[in-house]
C-alpha atoms as a PDB file:
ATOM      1  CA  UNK A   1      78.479  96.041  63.324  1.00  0.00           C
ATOM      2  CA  UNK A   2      77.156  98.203  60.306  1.00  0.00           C
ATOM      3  CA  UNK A   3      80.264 100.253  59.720  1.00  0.00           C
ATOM      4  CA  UNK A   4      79.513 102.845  56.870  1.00  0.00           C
ATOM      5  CA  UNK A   5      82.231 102.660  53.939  1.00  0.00           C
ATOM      6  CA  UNK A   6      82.891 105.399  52.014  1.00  0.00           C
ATOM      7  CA  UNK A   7      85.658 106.589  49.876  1.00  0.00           C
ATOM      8  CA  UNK A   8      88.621 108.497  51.600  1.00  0.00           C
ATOM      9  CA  UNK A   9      89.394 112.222  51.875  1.00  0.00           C
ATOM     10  CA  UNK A  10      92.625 114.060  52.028  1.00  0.00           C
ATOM     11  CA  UNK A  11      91.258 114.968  55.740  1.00  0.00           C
ATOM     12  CA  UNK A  12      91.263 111.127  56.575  1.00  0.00           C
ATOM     13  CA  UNK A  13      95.231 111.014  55.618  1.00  0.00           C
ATOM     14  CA  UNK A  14      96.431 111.477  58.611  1.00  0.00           C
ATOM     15  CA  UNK A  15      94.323 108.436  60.151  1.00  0.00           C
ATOM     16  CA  UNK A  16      94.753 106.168  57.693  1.00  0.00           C
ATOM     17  CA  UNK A  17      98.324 106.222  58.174  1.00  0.00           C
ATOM     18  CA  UNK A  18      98.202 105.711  61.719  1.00  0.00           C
ATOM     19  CA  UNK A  19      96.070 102.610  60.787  1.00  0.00           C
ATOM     20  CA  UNK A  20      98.682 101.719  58.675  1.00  0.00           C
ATOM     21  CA  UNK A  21     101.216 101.575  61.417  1.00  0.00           C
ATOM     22  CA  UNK A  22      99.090  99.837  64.181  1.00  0.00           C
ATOM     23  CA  UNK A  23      97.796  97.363  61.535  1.00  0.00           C
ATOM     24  CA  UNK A  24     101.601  96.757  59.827  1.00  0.00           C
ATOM     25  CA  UNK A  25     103.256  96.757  62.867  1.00  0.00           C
ATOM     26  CA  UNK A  26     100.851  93.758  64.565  1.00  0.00           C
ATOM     27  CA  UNK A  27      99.571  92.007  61.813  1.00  0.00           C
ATOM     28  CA  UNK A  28     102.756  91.514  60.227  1.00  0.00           C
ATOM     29  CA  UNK A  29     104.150  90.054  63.069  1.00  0.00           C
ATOM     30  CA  UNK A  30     105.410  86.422  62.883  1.00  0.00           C
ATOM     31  CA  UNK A  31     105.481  86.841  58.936  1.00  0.00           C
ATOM     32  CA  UNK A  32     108.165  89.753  58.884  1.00  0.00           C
ATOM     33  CA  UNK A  33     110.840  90.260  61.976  1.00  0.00           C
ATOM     34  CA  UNK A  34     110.997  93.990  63.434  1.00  0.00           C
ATOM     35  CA  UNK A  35     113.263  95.183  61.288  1.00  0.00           C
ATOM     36  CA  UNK A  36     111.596  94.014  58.354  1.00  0.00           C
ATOM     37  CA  UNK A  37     108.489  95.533  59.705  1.00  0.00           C
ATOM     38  CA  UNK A  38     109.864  98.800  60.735  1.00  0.00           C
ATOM     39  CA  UNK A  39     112.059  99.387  57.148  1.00  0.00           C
ATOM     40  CA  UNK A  40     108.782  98.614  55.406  1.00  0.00           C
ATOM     41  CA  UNK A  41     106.380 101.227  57.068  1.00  0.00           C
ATOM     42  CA  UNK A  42     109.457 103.810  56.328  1.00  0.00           C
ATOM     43  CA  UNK A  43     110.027 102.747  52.504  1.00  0.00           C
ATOM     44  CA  UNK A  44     106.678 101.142  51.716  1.00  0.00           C
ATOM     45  CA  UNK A  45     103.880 100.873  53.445  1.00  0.00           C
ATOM     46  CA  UNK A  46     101.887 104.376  53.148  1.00  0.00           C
ATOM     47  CA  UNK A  47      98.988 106.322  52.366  1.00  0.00           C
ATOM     48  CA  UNK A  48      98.775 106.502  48.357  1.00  0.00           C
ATOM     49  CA  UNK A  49      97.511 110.253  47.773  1.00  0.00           C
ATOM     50  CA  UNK A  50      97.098 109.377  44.248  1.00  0.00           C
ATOM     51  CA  UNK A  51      93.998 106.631  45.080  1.00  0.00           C
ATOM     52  CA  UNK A  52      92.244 109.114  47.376  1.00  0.00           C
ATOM     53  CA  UNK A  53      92.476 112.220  44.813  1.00  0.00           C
ATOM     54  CA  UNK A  54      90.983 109.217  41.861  1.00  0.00           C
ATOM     55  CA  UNK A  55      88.596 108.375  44.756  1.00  0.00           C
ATOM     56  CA  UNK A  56      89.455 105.060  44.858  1.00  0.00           C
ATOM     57  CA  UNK A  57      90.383 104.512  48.137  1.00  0.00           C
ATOM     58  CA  UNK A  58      88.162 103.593  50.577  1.00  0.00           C
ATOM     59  CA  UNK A  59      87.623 103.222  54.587  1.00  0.00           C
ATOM     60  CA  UNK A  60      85.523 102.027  57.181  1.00  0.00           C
ATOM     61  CA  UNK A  61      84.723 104.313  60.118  1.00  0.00           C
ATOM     62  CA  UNK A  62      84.564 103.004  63.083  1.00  0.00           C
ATOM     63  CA  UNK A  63      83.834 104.871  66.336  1.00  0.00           C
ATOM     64  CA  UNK A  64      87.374 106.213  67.058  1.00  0.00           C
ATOM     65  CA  UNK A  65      88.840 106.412  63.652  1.00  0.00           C
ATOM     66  CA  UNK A  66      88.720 103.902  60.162  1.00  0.00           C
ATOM     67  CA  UNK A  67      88.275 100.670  61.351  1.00  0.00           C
ATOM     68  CA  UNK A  68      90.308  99.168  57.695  1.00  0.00           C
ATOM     69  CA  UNK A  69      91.028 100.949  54.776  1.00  0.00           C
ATOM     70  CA  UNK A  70      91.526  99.669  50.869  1.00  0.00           C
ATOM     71  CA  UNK A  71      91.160 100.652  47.667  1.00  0.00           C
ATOM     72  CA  UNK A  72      91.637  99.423  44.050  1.00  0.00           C
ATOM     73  CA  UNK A  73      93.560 101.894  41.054  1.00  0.00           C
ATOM     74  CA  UNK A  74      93.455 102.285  37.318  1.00  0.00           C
ATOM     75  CA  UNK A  75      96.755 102.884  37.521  1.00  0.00           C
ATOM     76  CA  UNK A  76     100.092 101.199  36.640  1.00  0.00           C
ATOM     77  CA  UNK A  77     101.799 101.463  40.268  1.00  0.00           C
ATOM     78  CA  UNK A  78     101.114  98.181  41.661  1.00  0.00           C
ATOM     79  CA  UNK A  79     101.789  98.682  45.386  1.00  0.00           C
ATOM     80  CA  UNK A  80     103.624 101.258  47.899  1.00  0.00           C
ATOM     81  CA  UNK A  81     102.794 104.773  49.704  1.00  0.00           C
ATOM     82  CA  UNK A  82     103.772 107.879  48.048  1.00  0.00           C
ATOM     83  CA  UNK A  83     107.493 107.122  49.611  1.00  0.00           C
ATOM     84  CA  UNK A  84     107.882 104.855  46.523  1.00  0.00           C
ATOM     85  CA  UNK A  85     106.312 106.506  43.763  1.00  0.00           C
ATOM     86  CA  UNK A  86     107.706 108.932  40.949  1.00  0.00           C
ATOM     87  CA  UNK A  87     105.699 111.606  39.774  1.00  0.00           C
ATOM     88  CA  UNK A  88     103.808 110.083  37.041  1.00  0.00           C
ATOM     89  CA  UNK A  89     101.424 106.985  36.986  1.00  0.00           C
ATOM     90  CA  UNK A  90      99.852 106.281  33.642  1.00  0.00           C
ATOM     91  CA  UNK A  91      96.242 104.515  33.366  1.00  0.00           C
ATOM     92  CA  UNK A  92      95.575 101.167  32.777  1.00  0.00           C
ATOM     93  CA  UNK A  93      93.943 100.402  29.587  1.00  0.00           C
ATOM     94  CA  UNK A  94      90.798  98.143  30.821  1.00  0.00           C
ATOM     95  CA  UNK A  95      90.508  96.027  27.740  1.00  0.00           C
ATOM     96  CA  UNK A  96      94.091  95.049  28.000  1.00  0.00           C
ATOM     97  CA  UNK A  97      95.371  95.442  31.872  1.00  0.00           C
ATOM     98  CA  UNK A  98      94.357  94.003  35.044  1.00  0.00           C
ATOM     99  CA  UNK A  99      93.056  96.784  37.634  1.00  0.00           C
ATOM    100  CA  UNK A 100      95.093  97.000  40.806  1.00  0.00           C
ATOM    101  CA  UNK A 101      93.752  95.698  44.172  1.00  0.00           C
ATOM    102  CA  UNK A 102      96.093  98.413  46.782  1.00  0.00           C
ATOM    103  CA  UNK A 103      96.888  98.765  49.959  1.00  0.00           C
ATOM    104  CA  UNK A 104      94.102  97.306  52.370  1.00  0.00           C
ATOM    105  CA  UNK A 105      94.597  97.213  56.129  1.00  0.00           C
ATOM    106  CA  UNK A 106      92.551  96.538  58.806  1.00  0.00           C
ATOM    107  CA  UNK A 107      93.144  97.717  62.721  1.00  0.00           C
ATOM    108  CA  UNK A 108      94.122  95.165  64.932  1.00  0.00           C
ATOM    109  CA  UNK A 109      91.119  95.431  66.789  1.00  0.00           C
ATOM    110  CA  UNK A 110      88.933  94.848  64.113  1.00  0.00           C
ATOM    111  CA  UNK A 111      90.948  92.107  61.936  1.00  0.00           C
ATOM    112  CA  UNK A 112      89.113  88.954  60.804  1.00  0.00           C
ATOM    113  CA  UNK A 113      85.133  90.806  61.007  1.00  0.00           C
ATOM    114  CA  UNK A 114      84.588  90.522  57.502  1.00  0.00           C
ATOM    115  CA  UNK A 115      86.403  94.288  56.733  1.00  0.00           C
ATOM    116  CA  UNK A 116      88.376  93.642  54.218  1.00  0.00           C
ATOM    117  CA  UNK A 117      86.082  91.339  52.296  1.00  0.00           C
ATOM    118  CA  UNK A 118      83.375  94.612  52.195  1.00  0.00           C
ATOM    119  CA  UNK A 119      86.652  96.784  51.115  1.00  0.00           C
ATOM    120  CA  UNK A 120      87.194  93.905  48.389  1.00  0.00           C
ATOM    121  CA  UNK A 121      83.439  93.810  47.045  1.00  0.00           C
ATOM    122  CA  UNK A 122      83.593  98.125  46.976  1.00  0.00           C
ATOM    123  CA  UNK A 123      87.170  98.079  44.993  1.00  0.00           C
ATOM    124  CA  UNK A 124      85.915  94.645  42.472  1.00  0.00           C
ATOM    125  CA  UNK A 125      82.770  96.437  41.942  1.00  0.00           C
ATOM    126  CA  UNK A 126      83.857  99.643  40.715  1.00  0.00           C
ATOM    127  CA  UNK A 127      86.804  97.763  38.812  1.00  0.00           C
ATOM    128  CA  UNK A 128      84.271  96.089  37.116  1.00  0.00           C
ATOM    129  CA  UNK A 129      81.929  98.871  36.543  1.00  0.00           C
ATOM    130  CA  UNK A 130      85.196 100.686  35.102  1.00  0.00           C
ATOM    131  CA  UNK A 131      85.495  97.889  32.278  1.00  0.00           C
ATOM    132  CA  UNK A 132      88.246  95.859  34.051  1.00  0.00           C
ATOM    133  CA  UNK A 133      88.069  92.603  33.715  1.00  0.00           C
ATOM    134  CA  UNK A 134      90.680  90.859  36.317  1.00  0.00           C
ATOM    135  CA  UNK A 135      92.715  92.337  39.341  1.00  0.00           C
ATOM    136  CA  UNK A 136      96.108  92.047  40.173  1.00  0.00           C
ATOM    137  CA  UNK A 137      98.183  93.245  43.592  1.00  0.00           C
ATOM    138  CA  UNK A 138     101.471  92.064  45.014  1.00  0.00           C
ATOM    139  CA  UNK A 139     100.401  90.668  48.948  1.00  0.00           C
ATOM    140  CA  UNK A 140     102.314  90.648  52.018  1.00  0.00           C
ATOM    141  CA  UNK A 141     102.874  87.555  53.759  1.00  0.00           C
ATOM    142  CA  UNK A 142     100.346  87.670  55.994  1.00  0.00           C
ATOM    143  CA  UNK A 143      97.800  88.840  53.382  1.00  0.00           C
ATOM    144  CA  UNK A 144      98.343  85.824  50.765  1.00  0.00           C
ATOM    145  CA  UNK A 145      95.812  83.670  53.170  1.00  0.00           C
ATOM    146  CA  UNK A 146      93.040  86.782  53.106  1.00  0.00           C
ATOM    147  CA  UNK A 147      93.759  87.306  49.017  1.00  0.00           C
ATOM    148  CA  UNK A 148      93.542  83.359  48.337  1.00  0.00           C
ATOM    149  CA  UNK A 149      90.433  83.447  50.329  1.00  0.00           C
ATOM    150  CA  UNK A 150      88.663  86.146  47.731  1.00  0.00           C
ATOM    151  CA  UNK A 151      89.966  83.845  44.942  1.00  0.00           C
ATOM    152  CA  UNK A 152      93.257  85.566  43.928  1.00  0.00           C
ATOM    153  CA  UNK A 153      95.966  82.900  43.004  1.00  0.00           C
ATOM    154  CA  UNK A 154     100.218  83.539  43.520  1.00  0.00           C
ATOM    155  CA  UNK A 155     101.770  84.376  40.219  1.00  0.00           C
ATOM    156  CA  UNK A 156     105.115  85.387  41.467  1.00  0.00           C
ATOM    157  CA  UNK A 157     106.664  84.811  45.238  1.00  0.00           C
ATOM    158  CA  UNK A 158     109.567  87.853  44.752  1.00  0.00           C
ATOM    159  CA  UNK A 159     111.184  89.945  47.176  1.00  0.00           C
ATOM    160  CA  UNK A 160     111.936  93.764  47.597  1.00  0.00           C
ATOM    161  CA  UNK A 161     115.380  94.961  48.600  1.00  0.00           C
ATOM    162  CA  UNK A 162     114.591  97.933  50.963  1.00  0.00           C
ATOM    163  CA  UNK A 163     117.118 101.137  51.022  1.00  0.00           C
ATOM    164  CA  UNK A 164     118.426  99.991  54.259  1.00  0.00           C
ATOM    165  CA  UNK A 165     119.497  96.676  53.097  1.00  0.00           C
ATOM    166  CA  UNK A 166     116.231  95.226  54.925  1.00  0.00           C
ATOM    167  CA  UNK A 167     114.076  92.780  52.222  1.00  0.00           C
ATOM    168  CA  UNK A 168     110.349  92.165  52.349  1.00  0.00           C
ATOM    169  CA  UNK A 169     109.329  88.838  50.717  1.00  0.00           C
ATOM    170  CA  UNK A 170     105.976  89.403  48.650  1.00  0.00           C
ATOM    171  CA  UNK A 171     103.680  87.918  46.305  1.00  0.00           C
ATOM    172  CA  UNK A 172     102.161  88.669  43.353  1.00  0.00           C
ATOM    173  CA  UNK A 173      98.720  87.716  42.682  1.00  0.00           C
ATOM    174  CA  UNK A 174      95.810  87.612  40.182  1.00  0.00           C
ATOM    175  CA  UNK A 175      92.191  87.142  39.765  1.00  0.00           C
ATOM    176  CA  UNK A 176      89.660  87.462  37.341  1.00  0.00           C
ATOM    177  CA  UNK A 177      86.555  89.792  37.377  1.00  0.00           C
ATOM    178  CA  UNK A 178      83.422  87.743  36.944  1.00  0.00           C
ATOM    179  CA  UNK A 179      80.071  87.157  38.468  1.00  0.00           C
ATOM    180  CA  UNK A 180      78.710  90.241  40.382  1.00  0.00           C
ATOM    181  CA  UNK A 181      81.809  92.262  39.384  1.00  0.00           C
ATOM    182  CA  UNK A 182      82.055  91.885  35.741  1.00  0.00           C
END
């Protein structure tokens, strides 16, 4: 399985939210009930224009469509679609902030190959070559095991009060750039 990654285009939009769904809608099960699930992909989960026009989002193609999707941001918005964002997001300052780690999701299909660990090495990488020197993201439930696994560590366990009244338990987390990334 040699999957090319390459960063996203406006044309992949459309396909990446669609991944988004199947792998939210699956993946999340057994962490988040329906309705959880469901108020999330309408007020959260989402396709962040703003990383794809900065060209930091990235996907895998697969056969078929992207296989996963992530990306990382210099950015101050630390998680959500463009559903949740306001029109400006000021840059980081590398010396000073972390870099964000955002929205990564793999199709149910091809969950557990080793995806989301190339997405991570692409997005720590270019952090790094950027002048970042740690990451920080706020996980879903059923990403905390995947994020602990790449050596991030729970700062925060916090919750999100949906418009609907629906609330999505998260967690922020942190890691340092070092190594091959720094």
């Amino acid at each position: 399985m040699d999957f090319p990654l390459r960063p996203a285009t406006p044309a992949d939009v459309p396909a990446v939210a669609a991944l988004i769904d199947r792998s939210v809608r699956a993946l999340s099960a057994g962490y988040y009930t329906d309705a959880q699930i469901e108020s999330a992909l309408r007020y959260v989960f989402g396709v962040d224009s703003q990383l794809v026009r900065d060209g930091t989002y990235y996907v895998i193609a697969a056969a078929g469509g992207p296989a996963a999707a992530g990306g990382w941001s210099r950015r101050r918005t630390l998680h959500g679609g463009d559903q949740t964002k306001g029109a400006e997001d000021p840059s980081l300052d590398p010396a000073a902030d972390p870099a964000r780690i955002r929205a990564f999701f793999a199709d149910p299909a091809w969950a557990r190959r080793g995806l989301g660990r190339r997405l991570f090495e692409a997005c720590a990488a270019a952090a790094g070559a950027a002048g970042f020197r740690s990451l920080e993201l706020m996980a879903t439930l059923p990403g905390v095991p995947f994020y602990g696994a790449l050596g991030f560590a729970a700062v925060e366990r916090t919750a999100a009060t949906l418009p609907d009244g629906e609330v999505l338990a998260l967690v922020r987390m942190t890691r340092p750039l070092s190594g091959d990334f720094a």
